[in-house]
C-alpha atoms as a PDB file:
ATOM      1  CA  UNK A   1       0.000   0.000   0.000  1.00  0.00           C
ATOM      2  CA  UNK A   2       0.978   3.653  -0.865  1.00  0.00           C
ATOM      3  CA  UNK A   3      -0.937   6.539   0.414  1.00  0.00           C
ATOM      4  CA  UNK A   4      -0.630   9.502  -0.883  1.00  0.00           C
ATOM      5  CA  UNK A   5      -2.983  12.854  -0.346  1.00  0.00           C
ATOM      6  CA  UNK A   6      -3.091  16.466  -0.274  1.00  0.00           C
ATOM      7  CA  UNK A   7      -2.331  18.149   2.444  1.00  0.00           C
ATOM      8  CA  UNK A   8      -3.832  22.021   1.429  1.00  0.00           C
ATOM      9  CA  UNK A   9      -5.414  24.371   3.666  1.00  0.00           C
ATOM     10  CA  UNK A  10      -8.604  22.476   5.151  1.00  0.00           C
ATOM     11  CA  UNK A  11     -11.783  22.468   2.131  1.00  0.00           C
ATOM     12  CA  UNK A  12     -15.562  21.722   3.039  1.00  0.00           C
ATOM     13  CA  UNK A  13     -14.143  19.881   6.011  1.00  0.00           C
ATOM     14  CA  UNK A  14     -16.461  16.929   7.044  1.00  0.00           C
ATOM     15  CA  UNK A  15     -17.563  15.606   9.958  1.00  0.00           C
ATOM     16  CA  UNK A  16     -19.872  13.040  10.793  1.00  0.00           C
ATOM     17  CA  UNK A  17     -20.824  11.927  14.343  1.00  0.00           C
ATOM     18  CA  UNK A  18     -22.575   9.202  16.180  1.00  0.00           C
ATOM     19  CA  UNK A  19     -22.959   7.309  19.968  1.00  0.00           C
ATOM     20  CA  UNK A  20     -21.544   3.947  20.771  1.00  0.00           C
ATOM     21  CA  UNK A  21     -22.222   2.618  24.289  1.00  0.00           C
ATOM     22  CA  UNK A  22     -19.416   1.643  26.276  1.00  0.00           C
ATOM     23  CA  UNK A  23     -18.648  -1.184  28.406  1.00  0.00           C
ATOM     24  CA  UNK A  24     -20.044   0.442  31.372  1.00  0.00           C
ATOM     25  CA  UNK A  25     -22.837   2.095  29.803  1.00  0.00           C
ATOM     26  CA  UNK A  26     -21.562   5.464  29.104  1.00  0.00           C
ATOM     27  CA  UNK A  27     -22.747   6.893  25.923  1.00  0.00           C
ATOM     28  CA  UNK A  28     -19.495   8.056  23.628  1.00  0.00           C
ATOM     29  CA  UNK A  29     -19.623  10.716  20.941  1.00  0.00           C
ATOM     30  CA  UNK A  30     -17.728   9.404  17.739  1.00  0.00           C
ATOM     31  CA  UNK A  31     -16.875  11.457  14.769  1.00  0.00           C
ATOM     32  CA  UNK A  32     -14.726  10.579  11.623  1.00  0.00           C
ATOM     33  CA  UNK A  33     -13.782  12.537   8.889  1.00  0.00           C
ATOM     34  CA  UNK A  34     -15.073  10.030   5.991  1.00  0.00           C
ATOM     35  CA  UNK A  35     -12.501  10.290   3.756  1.00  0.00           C
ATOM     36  CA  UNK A  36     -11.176   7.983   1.217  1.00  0.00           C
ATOM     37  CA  UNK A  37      -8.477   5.892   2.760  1.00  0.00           C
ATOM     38  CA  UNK A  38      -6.877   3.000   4.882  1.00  0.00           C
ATOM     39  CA  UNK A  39      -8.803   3.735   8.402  1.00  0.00           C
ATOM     40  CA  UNK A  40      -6.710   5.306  11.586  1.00  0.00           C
ATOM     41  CA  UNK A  41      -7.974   5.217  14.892  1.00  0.00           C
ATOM     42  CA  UNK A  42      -6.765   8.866  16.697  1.00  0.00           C
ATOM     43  CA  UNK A  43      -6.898   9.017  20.526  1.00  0.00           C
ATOM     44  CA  UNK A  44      -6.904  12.591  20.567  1.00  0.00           C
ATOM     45  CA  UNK A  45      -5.618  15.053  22.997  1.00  0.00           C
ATOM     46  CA  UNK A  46      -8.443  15.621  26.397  1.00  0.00           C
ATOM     47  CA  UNK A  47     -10.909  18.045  25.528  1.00  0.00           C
ATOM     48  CA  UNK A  48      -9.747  18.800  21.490  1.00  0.00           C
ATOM     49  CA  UNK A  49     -12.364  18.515  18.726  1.00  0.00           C
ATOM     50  CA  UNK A  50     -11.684  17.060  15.103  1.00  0.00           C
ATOM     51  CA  UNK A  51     -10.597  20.654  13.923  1.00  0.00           C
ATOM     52  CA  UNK A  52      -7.467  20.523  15.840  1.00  0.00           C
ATOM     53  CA  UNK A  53      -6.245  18.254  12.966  1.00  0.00           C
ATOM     54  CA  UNK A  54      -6.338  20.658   9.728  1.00  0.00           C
ATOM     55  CA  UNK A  55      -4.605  18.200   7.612  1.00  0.00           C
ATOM     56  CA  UNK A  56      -7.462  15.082   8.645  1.00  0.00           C
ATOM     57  CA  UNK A  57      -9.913  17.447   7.532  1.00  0.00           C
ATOM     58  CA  UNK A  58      -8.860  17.894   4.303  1.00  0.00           C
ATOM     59  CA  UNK A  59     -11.410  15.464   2.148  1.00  0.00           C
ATOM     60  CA  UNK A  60      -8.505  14.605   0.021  1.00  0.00           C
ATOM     61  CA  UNK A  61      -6.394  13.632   2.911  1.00  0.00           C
ATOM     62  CA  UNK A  62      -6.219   9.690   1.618  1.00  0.00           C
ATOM     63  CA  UNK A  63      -6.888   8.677   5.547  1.00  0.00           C
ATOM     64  CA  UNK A  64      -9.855   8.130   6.514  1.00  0.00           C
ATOM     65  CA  UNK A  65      -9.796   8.630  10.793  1.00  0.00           C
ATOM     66  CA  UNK A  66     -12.121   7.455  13.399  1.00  0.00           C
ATOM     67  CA  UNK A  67     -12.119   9.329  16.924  1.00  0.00           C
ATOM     68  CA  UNK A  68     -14.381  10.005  19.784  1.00  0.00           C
ATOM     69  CA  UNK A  69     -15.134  13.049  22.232  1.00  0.00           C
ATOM     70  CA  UNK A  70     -13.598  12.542  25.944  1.00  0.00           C
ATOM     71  CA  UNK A  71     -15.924  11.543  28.925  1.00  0.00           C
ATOM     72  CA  UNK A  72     -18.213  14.243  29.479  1.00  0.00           C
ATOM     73  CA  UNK A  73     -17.381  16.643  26.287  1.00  0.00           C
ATOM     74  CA  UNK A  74     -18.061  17.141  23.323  1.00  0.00           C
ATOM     75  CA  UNK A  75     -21.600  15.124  23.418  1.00  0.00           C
ATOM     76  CA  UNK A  76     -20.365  12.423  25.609  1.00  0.00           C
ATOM     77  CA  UNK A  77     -21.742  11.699  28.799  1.00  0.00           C
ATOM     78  CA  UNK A  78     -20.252  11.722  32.102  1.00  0.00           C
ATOM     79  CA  UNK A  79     -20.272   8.264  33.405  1.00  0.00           C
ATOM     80  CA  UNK A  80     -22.644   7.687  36.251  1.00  0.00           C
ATOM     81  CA  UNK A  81     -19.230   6.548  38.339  1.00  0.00           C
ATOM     82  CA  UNK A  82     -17.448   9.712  38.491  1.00  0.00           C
ATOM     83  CA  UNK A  83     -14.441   8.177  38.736  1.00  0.00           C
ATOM     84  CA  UNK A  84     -14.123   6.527  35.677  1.00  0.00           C
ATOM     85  CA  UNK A  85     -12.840   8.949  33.805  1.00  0.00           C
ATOM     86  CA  UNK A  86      -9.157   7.750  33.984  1.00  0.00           C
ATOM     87  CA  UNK A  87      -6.534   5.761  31.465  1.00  0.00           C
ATOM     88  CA  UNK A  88      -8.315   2.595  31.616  1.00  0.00           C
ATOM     89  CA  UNK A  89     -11.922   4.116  31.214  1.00  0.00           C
ATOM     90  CA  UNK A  90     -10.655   5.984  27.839  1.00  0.00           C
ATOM     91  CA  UNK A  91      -9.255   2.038  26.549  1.00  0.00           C
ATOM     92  CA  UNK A  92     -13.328   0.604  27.093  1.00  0.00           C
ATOM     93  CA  UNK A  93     -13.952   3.837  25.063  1.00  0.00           C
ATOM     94  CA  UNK A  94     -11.345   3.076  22.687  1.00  0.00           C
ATOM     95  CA  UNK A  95     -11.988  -0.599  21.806  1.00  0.00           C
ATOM     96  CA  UNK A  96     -15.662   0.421  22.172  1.00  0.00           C
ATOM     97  CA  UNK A  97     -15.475   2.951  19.028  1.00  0.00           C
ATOM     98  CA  UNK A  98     -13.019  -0.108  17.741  1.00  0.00           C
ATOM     99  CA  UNK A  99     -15.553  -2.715  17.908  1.00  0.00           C
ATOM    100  CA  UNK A 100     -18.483  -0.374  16.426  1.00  0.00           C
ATOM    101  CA  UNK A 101     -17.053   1.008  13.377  1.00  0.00           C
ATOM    102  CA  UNK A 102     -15.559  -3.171  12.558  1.00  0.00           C
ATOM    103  CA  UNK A 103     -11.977  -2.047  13.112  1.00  0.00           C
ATOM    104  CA  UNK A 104     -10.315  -5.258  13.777  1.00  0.00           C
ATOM    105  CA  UNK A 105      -6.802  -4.023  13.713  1.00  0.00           C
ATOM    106  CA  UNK A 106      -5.267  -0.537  12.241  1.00  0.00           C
ATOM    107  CA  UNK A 107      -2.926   2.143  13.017  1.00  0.00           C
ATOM    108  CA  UNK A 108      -3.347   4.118  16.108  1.00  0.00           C
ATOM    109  CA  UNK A 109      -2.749   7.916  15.808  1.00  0.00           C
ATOM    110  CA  UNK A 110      -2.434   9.840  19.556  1.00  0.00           C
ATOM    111  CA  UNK A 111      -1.585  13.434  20.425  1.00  0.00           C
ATOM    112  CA  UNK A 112      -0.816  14.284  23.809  1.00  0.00           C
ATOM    113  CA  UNK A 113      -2.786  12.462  26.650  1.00  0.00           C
ATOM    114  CA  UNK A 114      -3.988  10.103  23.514  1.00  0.00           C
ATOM    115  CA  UNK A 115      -0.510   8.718  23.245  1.00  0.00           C
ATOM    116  CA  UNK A 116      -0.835   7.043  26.549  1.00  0.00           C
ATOM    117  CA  UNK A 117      -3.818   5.256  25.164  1.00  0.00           C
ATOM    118  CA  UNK A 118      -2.012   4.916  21.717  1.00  0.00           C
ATOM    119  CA  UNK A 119       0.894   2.785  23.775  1.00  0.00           C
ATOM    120  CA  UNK A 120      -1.463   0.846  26.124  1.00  0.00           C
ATOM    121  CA  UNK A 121      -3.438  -0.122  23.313  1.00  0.00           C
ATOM    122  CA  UNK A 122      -0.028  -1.325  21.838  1.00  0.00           C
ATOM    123  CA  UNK A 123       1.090  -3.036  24.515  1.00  0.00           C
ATOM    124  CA  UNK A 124      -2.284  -4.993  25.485  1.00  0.00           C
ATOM    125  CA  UNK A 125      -3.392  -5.983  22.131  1.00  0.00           C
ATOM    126  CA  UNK A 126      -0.753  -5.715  20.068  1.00  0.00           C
ATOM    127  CA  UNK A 127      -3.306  -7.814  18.046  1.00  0.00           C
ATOM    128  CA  UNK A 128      -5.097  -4.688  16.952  1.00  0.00           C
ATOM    129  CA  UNK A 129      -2.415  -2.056  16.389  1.00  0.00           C
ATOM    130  CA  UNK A 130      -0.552  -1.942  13.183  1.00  0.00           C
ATOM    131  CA  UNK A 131       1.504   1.052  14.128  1.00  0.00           C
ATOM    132  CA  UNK A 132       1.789   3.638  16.340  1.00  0.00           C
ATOM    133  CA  UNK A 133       1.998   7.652  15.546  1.00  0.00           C
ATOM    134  CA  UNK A 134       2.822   9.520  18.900  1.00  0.00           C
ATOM    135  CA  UNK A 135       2.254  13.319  18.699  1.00  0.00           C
ATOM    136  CA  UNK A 136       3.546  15.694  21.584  1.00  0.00           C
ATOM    137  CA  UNK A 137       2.735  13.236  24.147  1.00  0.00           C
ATOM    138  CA  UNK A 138       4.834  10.357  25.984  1.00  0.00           C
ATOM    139  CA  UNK A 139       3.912   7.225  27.036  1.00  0.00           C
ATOM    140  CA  UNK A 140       3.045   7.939  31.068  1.00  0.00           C
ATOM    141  CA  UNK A 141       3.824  10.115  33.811  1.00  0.00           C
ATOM    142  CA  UNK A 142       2.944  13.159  31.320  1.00  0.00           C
ATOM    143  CA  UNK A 143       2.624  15.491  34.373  1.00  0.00           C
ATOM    144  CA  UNK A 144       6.427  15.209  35.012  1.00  0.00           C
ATOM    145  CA  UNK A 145       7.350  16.240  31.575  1.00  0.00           C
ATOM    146  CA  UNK A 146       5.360  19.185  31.192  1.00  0.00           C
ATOM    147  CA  UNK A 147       7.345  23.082  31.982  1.00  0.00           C
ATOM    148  CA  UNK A 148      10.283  21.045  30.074  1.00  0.00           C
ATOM    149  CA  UNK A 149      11.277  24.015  28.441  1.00  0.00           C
ATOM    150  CA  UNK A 150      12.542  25.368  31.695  1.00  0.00           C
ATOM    151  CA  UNK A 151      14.497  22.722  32.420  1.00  0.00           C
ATOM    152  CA  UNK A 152      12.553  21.816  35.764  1.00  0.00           C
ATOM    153  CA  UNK A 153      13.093  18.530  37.331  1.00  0.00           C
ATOM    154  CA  UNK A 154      10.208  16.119  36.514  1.00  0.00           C
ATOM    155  CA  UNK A 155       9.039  15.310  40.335  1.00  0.00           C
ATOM    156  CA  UNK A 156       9.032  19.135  40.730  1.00  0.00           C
ATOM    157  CA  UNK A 157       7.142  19.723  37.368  1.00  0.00           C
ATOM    158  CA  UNK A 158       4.746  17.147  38.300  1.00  0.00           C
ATOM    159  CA  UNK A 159       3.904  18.534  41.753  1.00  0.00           C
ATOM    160  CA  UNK A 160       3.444  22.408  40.241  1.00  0.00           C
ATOM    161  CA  UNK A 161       1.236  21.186  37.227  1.00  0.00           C
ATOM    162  CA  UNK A 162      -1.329  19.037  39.550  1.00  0.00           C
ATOM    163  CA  UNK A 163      -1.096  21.629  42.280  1.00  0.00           C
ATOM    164  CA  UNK A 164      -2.555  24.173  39.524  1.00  0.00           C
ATOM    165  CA  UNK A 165      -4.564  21.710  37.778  1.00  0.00           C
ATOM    166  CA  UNK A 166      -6.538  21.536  41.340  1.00  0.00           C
ATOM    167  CA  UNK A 167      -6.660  25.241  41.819  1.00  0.00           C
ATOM    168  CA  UNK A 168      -8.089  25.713  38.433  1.00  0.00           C
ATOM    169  CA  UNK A 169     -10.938  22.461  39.706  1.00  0.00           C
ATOM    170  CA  UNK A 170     -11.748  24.927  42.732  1.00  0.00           C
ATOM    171  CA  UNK A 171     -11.922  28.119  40.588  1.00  0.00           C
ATOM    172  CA  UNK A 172     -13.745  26.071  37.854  1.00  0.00           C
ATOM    173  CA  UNK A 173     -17.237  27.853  38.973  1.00  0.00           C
ATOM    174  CA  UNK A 174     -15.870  31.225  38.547  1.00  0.00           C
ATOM    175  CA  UNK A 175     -13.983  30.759  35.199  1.00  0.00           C
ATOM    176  CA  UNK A 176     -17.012  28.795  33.399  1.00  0.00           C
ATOM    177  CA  UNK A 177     -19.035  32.480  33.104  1.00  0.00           C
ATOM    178  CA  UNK A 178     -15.731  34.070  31.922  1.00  0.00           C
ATOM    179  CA  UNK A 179     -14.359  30.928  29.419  1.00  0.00           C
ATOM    180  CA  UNK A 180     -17.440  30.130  27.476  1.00  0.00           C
ATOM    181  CA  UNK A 181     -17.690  33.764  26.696  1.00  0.00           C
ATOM    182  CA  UNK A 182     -14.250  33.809  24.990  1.00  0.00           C
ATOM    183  CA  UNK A 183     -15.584  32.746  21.660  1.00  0.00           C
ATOM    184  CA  UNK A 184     -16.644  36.355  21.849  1.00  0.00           C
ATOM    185  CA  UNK A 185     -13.367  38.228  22.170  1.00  0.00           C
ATOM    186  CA  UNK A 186     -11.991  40.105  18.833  1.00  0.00           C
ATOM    187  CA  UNK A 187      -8.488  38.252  17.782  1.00  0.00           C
ATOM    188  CA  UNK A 188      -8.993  35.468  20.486  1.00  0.00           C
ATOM    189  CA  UNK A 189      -6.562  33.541  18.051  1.00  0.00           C
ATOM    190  CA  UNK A 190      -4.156  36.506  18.312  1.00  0.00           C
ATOM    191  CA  UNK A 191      -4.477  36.426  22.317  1.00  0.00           C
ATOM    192  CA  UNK A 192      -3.588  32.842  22.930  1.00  0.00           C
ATOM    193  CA  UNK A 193      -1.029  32.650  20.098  1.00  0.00           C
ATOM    194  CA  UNK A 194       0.582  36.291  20.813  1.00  0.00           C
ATOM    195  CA  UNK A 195       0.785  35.898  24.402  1.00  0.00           C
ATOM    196  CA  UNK A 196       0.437  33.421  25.981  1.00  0.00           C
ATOM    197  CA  UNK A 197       2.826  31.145  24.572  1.00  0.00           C
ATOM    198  CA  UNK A 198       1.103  27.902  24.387  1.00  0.00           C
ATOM    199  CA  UNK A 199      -0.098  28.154  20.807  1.00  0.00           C
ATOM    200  CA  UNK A 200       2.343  29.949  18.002  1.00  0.00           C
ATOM    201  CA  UNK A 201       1.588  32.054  15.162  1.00  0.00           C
ATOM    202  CA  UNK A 202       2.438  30.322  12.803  1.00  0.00           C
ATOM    203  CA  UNK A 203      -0.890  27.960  13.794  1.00  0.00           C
ATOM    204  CA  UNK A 204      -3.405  27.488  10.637  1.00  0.00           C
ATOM    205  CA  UNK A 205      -5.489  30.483  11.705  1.00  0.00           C
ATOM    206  CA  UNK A 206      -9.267  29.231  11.236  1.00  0.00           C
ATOM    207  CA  UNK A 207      -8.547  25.728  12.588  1.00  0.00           C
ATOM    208  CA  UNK A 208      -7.074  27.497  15.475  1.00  0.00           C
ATOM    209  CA  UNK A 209     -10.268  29.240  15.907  1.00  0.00           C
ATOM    210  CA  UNK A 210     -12.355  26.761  15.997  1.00  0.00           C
ATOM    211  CA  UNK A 211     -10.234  24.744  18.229  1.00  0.00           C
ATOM    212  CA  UNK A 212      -9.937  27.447  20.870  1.00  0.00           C
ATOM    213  CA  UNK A 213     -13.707  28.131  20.495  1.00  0.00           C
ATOM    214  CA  UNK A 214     -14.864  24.718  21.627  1.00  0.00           C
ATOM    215  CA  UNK A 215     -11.482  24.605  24.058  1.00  0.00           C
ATOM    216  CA  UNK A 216     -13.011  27.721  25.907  1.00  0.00           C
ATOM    217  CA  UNK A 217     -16.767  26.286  25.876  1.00  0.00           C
ATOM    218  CA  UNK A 218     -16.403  23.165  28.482  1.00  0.00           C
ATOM    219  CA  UNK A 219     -16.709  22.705  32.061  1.00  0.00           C
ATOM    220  CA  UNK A 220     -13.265  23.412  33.270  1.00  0.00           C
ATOM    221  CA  UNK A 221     -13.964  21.791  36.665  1.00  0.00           C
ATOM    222  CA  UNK A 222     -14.820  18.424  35.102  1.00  0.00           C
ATOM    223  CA  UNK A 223     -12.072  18.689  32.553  1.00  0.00           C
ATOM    224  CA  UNK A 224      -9.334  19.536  35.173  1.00  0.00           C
ATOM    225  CA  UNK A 225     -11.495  16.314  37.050  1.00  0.00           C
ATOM    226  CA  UNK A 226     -10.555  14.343  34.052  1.00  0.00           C
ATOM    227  CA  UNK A 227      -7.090  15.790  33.979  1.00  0.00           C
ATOM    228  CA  UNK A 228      -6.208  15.221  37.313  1.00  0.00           C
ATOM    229  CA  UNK A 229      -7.251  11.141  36.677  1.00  0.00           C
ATOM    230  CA  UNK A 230      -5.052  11.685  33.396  1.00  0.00           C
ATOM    231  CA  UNK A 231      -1.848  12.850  35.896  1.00  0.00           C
ATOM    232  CA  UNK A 232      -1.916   9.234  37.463  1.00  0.00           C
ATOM    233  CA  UNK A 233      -1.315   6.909  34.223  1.00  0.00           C
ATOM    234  CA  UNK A 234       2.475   5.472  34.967  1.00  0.00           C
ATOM    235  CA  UNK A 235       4.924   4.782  32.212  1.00  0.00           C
ATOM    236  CA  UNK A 236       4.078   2.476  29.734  1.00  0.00           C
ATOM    237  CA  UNK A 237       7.142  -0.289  29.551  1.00  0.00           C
ATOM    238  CA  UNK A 238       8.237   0.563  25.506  1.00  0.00           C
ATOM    239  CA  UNK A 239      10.361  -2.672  25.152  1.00  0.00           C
ATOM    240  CA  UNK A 240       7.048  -4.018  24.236  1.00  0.00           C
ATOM    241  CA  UNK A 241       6.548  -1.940  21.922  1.00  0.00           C
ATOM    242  CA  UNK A 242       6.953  -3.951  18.370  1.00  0.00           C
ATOM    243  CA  UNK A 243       4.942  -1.935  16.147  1.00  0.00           C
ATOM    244  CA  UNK A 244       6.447   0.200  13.397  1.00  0.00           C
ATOM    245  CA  UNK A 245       6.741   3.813  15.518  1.00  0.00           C
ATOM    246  CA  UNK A 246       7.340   7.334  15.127  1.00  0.00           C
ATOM    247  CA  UNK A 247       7.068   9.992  17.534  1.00  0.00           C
ATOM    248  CA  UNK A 248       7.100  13.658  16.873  1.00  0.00           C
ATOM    249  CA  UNK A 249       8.010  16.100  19.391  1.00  0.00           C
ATOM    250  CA  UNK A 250       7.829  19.749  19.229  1.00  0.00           C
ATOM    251  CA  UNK A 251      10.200  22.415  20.535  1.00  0.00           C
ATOM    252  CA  UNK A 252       8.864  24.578  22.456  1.00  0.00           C
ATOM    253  CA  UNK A 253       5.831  22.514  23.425  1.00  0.00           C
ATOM    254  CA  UNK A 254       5.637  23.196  27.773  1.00  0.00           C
ATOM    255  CA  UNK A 255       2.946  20.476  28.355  1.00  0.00           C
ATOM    256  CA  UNK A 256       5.315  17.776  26.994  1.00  0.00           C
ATOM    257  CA  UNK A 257       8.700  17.170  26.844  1.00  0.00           C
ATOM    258  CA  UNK A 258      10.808  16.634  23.497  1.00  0.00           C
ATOM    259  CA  UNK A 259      14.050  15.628  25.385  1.00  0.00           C
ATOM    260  CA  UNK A 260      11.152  13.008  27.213  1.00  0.00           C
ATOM    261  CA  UNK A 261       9.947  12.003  23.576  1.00  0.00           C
ATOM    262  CA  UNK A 262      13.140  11.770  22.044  1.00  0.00           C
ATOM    263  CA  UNK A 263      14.106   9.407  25.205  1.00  0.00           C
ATOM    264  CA  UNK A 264      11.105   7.188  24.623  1.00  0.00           C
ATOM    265  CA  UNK A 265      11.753   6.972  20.830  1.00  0.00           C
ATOM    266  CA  UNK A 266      15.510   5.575  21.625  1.00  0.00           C
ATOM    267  CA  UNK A 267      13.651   2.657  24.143  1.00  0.00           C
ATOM    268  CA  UNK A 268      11.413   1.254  20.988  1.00  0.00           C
ATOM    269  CA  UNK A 269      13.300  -1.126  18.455  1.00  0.00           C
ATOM    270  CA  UNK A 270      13.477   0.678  14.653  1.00  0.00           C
ATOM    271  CA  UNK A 271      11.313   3.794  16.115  1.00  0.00           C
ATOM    272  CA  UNK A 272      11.637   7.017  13.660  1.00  0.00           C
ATOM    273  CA  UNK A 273      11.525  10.447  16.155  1.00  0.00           C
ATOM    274  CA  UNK A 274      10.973  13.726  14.926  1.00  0.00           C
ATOM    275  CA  UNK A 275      11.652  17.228  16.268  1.00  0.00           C
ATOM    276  CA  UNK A 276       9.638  20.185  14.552  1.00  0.00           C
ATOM    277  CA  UNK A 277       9.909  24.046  15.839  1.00  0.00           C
ATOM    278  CA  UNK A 278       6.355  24.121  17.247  1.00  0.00           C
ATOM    279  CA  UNK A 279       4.467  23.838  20.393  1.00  0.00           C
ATOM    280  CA  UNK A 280       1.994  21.913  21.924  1.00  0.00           C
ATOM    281  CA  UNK A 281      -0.387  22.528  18.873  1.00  0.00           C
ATOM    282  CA  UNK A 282       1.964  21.063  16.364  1.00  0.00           C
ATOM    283  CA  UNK A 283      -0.542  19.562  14.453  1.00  0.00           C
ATOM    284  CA  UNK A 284      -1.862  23.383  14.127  1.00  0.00           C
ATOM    285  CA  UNK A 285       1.501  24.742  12.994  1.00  0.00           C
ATOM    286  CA  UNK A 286       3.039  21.793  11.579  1.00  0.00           C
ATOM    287  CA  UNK A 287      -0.260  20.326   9.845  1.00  0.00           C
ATOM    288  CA  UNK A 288       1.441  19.717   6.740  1.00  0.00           C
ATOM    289  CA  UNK A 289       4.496  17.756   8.219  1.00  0.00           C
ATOM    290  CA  UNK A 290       2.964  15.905  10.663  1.00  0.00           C
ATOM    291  CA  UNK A 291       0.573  14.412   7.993  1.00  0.00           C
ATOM    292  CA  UNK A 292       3.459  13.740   5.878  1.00  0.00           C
ATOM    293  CA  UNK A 293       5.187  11.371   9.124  1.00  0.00           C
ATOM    294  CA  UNK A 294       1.514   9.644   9.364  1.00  0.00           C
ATOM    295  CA  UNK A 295       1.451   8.575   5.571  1.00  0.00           C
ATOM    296  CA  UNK A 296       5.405   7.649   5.528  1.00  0.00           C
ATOM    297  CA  UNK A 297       4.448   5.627   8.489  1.00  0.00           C
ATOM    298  CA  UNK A 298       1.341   3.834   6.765  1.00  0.00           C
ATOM    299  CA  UNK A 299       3.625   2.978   4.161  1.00  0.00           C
ATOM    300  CA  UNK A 300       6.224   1.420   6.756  1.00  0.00           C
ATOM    301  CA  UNK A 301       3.466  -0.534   8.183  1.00  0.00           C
ATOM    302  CA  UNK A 302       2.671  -2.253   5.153  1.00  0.00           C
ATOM    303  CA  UNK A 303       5.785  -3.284   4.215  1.00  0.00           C
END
């Protein structure tokens, strides 16, 4: 197999959802982009929606991707358990979506948190995943990678980022009033990208938009609830890791490490890592790139 498609600034993007039911009963939001293509199943980073990936959008794309909302956004329901929002819940989700849309075995796209379900997938069913694309994300303990910029030592990163992820929880009922009006502010875009460093300019504009727009419009004390669960998934062991692999890191991403990535990529037999000079959003500012690692690595897999 040789895939091959366009990779142009996102045209009549389309998006189809539907529900599966999960294994404890929780209904799941699923969309897919239903393009033309071998199918990819993207664990996607907490709380983004389908327009965070430009490039997927793109009808001529030649992938066609399968992905679901997060527990309690985007259209999914909270579970009745409250805590079963963490690492293993999102796999039931995962094999769920899996075992609705007939994929018996694929590649397995994830970016951020949905590379540690992109690696546990690998590692428990091996079975099922063809290959593995890991996008500014590592395989566990992502809370003591993020800040990596600043060279901060990963226990101490790890206690800052969950001590403010649970001061954000507690200020959640204040911020909700003041976030889902944001889709309201002139040059929100420009904000974010301009100043705040988490997001660069150089980020497709539109898609940024609309990615900030639904970012802005959830619950922030059930997704820092969902974070916080997210903080407690432990390394994944990599030297069971078999699959064809690439992982692409980003430079000046502060929510996960490159040096972390780059570390992980060295621990996987034959693994291809990539460094681009982007942030967090990489597959915002990089769309282009990152699609062009995802079809090189289709290729690989069929080999």
């Amino acid at each position: 197999m040789n895939v091959r498609g366009s990779t142009s600034a996102v045209a009549a993007p389309r998006v189809r959802h539907w529900d599966v039911i999960s294994e404890d009963g929780t209904r799941i939001r699923v969309w897919t982009n239903d393009a033309e293509g071998p199918t990819v199943l993207l664990c996607n980073g907490l709380g983004t929606s389908p327009y965070a990936w430009p490039a997927l959008l793109d009808p001529d794309c030649g992938v066609r991707v399968v992905s679901w909302y997060h527990r309690g956004i985007g259209g999914s329901e909270r579970p009745r358990d409250r805590s079963r929002v963490g690492i293993e819940a999102h796999l039931e989700d995962a094999l769920a979506v899996m075992r609705d849309d007939g994929i018996e075995h694929g590649p397995v796209v994830g970016w951020s948190i949905g590379v540690n379900l992109a690696f546990e997938l690998a590692v428990r069913w091996p079975e099922r995943v063809d290959a593995v694309l890991a996008v500014a994300g590592v395989p566990g303990d992502t809370f003591a990678t993020m800040l990596a910029p600043t060279r901060i030592p990963g226990p101490v990163a790890r206690t800052a980022t969950v001590s403010a992820t649970r001061v954000v929880q507690v200020a959640g009922a204040a911020l909700n009033p003041i976030t889902q009006r944001m889709h309201h502010v002139p040059y929100l875009f420009d904000v974010v990208a301009r100043h705040t460093g988490l997001m660069l300019p150089a980020a497709d504009r539109e898609a940024a938009k609309e990615t900030l727009t639904a970012f802005f419009a959830m619950d922030w004390r059930w997704y820092m609830h969902l974070a916080l669960h997210a903080s407690r998934h432990e390394r994944v062991s990599l030297s069971k890791v078999t699959q064809p692999t690439t992982l692409i890191g980003a430079r000046w991403d502060v929510l996960t490490g490159a040096r972390q990535m780059r570390s992980a990529a060295a621990r996987i037999a034959g693994a291809r890592y990539v460094e681009l000079d982007a942030s967090h959003f990489i597959t915002l500012e990089q769309p282009e790139a990152v699609h062009a690692e995802l079809l090189a690595l289709l290729d690989r897999a069929a080999t």
